[in-house]
Protein backbone atom coordinates (compact mmCIF):
# COMPACT_ATOMS: atom_id res chain seq x y z
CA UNK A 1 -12.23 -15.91 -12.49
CA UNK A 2 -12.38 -13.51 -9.42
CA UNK A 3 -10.04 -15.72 -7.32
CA UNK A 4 -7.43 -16.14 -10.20
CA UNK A 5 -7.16 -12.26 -10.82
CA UNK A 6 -6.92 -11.67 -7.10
CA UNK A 7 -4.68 -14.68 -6.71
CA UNK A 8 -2.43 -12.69 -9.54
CA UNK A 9 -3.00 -9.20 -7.60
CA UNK A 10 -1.68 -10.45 -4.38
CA UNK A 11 1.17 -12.99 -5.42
CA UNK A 12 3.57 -13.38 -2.23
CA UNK A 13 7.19 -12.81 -4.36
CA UNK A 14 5.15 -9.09 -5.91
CA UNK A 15 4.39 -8.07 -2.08
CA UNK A 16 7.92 -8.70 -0.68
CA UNK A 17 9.05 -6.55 -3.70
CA UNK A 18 7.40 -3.52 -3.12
CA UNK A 19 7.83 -4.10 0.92
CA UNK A 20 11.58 -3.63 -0.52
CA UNK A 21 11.07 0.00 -1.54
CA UNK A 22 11.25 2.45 1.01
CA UNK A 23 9.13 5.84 -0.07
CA UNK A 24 5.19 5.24 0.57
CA UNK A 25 2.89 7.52 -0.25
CA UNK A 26 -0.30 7.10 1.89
CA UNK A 27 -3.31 8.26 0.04
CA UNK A 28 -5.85 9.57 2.31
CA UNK A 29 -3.81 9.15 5.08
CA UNK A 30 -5.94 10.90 7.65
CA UNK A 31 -4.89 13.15 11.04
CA UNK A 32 -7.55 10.83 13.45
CA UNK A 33 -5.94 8.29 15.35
CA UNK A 34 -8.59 5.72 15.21
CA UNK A 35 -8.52 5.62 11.41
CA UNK A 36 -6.38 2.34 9.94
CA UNK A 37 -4.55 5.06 7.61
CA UNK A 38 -3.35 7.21 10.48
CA UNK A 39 -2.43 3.65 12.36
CA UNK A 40 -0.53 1.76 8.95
CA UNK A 41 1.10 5.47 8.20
CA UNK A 42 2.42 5.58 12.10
CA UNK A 43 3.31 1.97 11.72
CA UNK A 44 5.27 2.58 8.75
CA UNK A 45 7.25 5.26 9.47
CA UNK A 46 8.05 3.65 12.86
CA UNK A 47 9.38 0.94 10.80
CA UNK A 48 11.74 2.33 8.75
CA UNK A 49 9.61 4.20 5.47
CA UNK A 50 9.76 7.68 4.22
CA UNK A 51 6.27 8.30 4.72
CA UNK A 52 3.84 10.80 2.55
CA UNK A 53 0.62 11.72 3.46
CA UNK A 54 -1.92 12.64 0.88
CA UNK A 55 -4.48 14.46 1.86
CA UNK A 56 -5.79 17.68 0.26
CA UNK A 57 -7.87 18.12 3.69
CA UNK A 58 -4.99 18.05 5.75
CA UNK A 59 -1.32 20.39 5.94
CA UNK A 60 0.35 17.81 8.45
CA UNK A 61 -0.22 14.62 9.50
CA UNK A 62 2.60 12.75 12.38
CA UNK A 63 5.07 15.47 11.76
CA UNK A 64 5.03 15.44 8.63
CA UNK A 65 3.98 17.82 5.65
CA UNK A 66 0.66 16.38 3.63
CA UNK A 67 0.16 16.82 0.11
CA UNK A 68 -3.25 17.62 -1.90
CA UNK A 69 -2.29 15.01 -4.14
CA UNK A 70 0.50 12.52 -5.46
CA UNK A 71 1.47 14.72 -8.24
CA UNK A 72 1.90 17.96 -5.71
CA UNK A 73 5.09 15.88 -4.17
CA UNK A 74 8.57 16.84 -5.02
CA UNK A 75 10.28 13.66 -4.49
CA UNK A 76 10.21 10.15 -6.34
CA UNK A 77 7.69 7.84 -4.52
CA UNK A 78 8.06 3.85 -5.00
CA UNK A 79 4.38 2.83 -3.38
CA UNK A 80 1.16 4.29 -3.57
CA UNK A 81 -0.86 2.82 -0.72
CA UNK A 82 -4.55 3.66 -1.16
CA UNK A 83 -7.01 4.15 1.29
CA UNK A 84 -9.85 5.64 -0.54
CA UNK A 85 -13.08 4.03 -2.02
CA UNK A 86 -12.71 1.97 -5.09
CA UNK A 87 -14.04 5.03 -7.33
CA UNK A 88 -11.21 6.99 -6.64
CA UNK A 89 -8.65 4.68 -7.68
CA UNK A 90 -8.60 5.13 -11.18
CA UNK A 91 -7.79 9.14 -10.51
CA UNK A 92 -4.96 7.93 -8.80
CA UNK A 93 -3.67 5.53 -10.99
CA UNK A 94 -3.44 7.94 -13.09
CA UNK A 95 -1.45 10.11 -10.53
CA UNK A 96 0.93 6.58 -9.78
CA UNK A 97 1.72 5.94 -13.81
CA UNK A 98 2.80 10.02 -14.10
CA UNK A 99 4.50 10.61 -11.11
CA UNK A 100 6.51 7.27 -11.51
CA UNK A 101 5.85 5.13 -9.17
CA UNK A 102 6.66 1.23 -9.23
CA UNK A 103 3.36 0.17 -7.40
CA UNK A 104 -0.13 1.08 -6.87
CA UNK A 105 -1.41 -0.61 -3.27
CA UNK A 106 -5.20 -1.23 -2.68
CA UNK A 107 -5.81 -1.95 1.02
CA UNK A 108 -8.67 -3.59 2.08
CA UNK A 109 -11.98 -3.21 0.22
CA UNK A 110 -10.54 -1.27 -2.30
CA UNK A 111 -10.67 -2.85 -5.75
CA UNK A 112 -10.49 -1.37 -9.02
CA UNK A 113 -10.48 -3.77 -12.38
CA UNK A 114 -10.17 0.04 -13.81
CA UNK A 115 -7.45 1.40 -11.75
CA UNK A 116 -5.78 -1.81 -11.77
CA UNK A 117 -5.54 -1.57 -15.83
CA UNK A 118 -4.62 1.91 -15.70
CA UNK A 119 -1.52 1.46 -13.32
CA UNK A 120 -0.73 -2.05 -15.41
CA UNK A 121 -1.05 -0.11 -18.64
CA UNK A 122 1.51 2.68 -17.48
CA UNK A 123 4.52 -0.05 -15.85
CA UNK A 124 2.76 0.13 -12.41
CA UNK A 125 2.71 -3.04 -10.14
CA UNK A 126 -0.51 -3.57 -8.28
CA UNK A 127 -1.35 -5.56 -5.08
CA UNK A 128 -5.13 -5.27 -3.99
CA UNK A 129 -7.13 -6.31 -1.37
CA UNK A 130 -4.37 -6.54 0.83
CA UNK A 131 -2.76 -3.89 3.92
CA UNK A 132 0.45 -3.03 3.58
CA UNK A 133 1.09 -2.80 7.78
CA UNK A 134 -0.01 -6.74 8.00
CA UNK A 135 2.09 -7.74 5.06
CA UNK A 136 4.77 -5.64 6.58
CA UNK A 137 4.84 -7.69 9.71
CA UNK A 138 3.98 -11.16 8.24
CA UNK A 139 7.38 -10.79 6.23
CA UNK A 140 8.94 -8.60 7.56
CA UNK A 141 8.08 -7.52 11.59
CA UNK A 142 7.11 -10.09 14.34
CA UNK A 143 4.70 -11.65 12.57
CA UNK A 144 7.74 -13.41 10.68
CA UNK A 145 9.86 -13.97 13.30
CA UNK A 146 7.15 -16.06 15.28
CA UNK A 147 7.24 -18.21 11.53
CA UNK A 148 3.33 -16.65 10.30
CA UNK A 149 4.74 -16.03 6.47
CA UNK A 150 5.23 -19.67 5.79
CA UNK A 151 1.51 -19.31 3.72
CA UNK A 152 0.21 -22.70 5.83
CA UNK A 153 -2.39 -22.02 8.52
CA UNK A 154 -2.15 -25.51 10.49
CA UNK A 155 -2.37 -27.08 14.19
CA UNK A 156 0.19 -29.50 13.76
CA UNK A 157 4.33 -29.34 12.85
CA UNK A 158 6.49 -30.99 11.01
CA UNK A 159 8.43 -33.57 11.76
């Protein structure tokens, strides 16, 4: 039963969707370089997003201004990429359903049965258990153009 619901959470076609939208809000995006949501926030923004940081222990984060939480934005955001721990995640996806947004993002680790009910409940999209920044590139960066996204790990090619 676990491998069908993740199977469900992290469908190919649903990823390439919301690597379509452009506005990301990072959730817990933090201001240390060494942290993966400093590094996928850097990464995305290098690549193209409008990139949010949310952060209520942080005023600025690579330039740009960090908000206390998804609902203190002003703008529309498409994707809510979470890097917090799996309690959190029903808070904010809450935060996703009212502010709007078209997808609630779990990276790594971070899996919520509860969040991921909330967000479905409220029209929001969820992909867990997956990073945004390697999904990026396997469909989208390098990763795609040296043929990684074809889903088939093999040592041999067709013929």
């Amino acid at each position: 039963m676990k491998e069908k619901v993740l199977d469900e959470w992290q469908d190919p076609v649903l990823i390439r969707s919301a690597l379509s939208e452009k506005r990301v809000a990072v959730v817990g995006m933090s201001s240390k370089e060494l942290r993966a949501s400093y590094f996928v926030g850097f990464y995305l923004k290098r690549n193209g997003y409008d990139v949010v940081p949310v952060n209520p222990r942080e005023s600025e984060i690579l330039g740009m201004t960090c908000y206390p939480s998804l609902q203190d934005i002003p703008d529309p955001i498409d994707v809510v990429d979470v890097f917090r721990e799996p309690a959190a995640v029903p808070q904010i996806a809450e935060e996703s359903v009212a502010i709007g947004a078209k997808f609630l993002w779990l990276q790594f680790g971070v899996i919520s049965h509860e969040g991921v009910s909330i967000a479905t409940e409220g029209g929001v999209k969820s992909i867990v258990d997956r990073c945004i920044k390697i999904e990026h590139a396997r469909y989208l960066g390098r990763m795609h153009w040296l043929g990684f996204n074809t889903e088939q790990i093999r040592a041999t090619r067709d013929r």
